[in-house]
N, C-alpha and C. Protein backbone atom coordinates (compact mmCIF):
# COMPACT_ATOMS: atom_id res chain seq x y z
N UNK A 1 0.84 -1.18 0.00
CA UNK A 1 0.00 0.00 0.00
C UNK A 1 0.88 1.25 0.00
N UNK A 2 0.39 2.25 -0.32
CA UNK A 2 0.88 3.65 -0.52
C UNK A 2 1.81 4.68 0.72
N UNK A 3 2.10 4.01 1.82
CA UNK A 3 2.46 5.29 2.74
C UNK A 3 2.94 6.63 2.55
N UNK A 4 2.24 7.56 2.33
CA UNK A 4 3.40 8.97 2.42
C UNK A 4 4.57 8.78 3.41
N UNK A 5 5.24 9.23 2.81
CA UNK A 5 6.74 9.55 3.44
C UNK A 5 6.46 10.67 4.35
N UNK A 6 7.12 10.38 5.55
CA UNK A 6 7.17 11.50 6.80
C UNK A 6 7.82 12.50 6.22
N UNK A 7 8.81 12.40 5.11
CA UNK A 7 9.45 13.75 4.40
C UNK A 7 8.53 14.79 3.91
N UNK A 8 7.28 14.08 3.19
CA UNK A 8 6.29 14.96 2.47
C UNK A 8 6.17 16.08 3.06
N UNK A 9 5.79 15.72 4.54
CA UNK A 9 5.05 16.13 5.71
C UNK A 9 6.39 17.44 6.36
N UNK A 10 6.88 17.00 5.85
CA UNK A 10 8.26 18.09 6.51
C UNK A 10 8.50 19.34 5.33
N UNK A 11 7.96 19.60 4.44
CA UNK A 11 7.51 20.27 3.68
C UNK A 11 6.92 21.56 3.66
N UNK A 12 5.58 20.89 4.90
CA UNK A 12 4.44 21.94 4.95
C UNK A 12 4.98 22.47 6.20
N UNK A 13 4.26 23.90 6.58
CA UNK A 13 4.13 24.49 7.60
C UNK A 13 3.35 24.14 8.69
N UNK A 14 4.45 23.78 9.88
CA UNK A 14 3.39 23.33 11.44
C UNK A 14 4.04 23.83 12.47
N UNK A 15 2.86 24.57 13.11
CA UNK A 15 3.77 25.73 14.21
C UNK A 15 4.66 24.73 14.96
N UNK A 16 5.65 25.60 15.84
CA UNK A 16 6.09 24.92 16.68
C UNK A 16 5.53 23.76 17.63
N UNK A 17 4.41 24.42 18.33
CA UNK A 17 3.95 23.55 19.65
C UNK A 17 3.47 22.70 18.39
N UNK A 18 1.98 22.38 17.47
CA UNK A 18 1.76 21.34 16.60
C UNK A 18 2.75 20.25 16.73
N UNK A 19 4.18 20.56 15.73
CA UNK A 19 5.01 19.85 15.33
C UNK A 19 5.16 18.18 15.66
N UNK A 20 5.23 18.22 17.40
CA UNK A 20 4.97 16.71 17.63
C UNK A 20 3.92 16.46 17.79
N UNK A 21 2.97 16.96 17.71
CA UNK A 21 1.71 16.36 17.73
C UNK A 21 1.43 15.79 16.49
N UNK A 22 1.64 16.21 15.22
CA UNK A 22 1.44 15.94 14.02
C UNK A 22 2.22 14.93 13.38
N UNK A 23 3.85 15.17 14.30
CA UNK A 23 4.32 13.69 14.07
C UNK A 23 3.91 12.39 14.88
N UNK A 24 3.24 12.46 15.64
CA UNK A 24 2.57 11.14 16.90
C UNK A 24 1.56 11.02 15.80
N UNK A 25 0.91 12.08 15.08
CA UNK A 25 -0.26 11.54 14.01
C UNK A 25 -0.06 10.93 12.93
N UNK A 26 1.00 11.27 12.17
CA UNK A 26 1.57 10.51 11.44
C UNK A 26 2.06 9.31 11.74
N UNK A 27 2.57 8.97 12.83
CA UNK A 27 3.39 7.81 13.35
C UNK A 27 1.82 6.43 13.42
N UNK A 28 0.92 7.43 14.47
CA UNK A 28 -0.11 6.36 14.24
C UNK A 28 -0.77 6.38 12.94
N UNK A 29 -1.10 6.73 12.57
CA UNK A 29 -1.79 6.77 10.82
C UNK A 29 -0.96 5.51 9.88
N UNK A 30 0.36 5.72 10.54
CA UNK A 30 1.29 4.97 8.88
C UNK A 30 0.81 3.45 9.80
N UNK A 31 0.85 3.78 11.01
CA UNK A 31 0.37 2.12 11.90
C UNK A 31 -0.62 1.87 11.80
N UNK A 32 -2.14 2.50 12.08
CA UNK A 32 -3.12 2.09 11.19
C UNK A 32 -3.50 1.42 9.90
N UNK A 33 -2.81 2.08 8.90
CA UNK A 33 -2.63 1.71 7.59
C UNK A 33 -1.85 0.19 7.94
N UNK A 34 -0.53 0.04 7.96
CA UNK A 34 -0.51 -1.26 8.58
C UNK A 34 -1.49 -2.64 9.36
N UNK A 35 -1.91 -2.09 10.20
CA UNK A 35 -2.67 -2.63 10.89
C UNK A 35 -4.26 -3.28 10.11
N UNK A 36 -4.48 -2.37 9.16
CA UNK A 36 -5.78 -2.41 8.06
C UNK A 36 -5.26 -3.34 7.08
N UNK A 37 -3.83 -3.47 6.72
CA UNK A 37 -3.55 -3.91 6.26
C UNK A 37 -3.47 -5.63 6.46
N UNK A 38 -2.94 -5.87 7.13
CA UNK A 38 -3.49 -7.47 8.19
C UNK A 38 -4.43 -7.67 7.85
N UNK A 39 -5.60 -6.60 8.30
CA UNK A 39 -7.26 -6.95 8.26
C UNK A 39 -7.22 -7.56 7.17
N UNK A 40 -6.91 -6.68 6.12
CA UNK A 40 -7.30 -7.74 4.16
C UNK A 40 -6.50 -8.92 4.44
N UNK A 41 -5.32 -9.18 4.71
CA UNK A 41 -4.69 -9.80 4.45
C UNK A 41 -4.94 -11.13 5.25
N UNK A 42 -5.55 -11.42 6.39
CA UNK A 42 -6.56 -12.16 7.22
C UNK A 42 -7.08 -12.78 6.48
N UNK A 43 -8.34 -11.83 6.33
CA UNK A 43 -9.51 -12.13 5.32
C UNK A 43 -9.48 -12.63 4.41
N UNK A 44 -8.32 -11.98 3.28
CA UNK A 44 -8.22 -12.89 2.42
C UNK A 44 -7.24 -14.22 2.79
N UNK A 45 -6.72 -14.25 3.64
CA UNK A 45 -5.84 -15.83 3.71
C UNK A 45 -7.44 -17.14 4.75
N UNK A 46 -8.50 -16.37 5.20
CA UNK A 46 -9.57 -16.75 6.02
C UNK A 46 -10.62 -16.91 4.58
N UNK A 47 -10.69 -16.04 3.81
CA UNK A 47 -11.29 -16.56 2.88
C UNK A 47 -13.00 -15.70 3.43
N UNK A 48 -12.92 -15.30 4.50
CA UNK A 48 -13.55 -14.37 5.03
C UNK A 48 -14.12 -13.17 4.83
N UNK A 49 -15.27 -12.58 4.59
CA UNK A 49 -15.22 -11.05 4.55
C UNK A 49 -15.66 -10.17 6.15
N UNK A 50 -14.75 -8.99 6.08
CA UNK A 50 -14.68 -8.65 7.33
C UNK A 50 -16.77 -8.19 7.37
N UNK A 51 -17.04 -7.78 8.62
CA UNK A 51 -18.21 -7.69 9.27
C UNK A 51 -18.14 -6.05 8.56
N UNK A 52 -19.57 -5.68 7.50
CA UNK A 52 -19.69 -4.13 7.27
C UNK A 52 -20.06 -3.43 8.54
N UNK A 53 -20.50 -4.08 10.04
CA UNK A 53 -20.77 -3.05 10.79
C UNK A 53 -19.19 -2.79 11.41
N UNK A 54 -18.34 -3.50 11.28
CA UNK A 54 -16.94 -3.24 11.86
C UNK A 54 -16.60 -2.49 11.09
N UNK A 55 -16.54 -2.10 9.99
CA UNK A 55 -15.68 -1.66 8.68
C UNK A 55 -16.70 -0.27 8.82
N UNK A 56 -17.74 -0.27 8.77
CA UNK A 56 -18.43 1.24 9.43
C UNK A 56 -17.81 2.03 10.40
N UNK A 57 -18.04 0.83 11.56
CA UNK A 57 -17.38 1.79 12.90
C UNK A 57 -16.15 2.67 12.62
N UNK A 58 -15.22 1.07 12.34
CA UNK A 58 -13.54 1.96 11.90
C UNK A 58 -13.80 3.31 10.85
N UNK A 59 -14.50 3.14 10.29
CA UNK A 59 -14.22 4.04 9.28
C UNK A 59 -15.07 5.47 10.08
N UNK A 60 -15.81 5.30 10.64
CA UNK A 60 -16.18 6.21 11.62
C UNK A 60 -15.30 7.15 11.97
N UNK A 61 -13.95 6.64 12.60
CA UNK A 61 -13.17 6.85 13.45
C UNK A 61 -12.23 7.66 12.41
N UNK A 62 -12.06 7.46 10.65
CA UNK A 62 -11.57 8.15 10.20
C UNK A 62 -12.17 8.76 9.77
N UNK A 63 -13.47 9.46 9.55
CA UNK A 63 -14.39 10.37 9.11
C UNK A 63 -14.01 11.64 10.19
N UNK A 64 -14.42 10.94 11.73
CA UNK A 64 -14.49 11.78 12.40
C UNK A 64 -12.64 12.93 12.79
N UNK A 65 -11.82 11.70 12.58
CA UNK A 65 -10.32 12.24 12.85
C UNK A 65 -10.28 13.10 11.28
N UNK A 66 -10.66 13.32 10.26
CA UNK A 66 -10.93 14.07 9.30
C UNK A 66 -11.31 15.67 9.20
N UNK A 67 -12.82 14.94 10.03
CA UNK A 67 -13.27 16.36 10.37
C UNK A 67 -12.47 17.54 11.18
N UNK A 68 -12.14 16.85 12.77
CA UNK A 68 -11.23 17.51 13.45
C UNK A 68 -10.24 18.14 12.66
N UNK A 69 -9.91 17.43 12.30
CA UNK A 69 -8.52 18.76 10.83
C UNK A 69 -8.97 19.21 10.33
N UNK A 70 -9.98 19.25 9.21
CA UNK A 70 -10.48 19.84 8.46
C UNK A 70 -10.94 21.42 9.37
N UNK A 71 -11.61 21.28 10.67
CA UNK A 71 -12.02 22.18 11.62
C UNK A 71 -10.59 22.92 11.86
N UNK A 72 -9.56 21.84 12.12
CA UNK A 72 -8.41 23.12 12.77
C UNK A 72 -8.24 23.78 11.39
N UNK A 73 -8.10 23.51 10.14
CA UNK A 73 -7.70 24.27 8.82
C UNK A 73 -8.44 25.40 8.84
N UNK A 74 -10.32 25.13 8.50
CA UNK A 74 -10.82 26.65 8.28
C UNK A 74 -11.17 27.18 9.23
N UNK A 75 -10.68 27.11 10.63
CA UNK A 75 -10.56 27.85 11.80
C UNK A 75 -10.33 29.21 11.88
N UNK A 76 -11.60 30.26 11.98
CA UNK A 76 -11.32 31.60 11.81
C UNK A 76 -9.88 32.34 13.34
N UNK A 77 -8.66 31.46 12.37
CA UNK A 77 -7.49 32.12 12.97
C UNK A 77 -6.60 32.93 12.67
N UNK A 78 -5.31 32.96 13.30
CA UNK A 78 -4.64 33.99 12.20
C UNK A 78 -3.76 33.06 11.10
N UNK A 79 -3.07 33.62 10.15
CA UNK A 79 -3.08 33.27 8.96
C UNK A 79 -1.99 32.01 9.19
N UNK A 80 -1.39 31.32 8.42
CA UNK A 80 -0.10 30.51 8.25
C UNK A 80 1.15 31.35 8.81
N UNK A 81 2.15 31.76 9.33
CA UNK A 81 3.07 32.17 9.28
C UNK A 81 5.02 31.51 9.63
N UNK A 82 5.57 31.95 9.11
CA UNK A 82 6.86 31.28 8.89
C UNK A 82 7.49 31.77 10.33
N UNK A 83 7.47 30.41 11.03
CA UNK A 83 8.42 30.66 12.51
C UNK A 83 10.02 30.65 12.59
């Protein structure tokens, strides 16, 4: 599967205090992705299809971790600036 590179991410602008927070997000995200990854890989060695109310929930969980960013982005704050 696809991981972005933590380099990408070193690219953009993230205030100071952010900074590790955004890398603990990244760190779990690339482990998630991993972790989802098993799931198929289970399933398909089980021959199994996972449960759609499980595959809802989880995906819940990335809808909602979505939104939360999406909220800190158009957050009537002050602008981007170079620290």
């Amino acid at each position: 599967m696809g991981t972005l590179a933590l380099s990408h991410f070193c690219l953009m602008h993230v205030s100071k205090k952010n900074q590790p927070v955004v890398d603990r997000l990244i760190l779990l995200l690339a482990q998630s992705e991993y972790v989802a990854d098993a799931i198929l890989d289970n399933a398909l060695d089980d021959g199994e299809r996972v449960d759609p109310d499980v595959v809802a929930g989880l995906t819940q969980y990335l809808v909602r971790i979505a939104d939360i960013l999406s909220t800190a982005e158009e957050a009537d704050l002050k602008p981007l600036s170079s620290e």
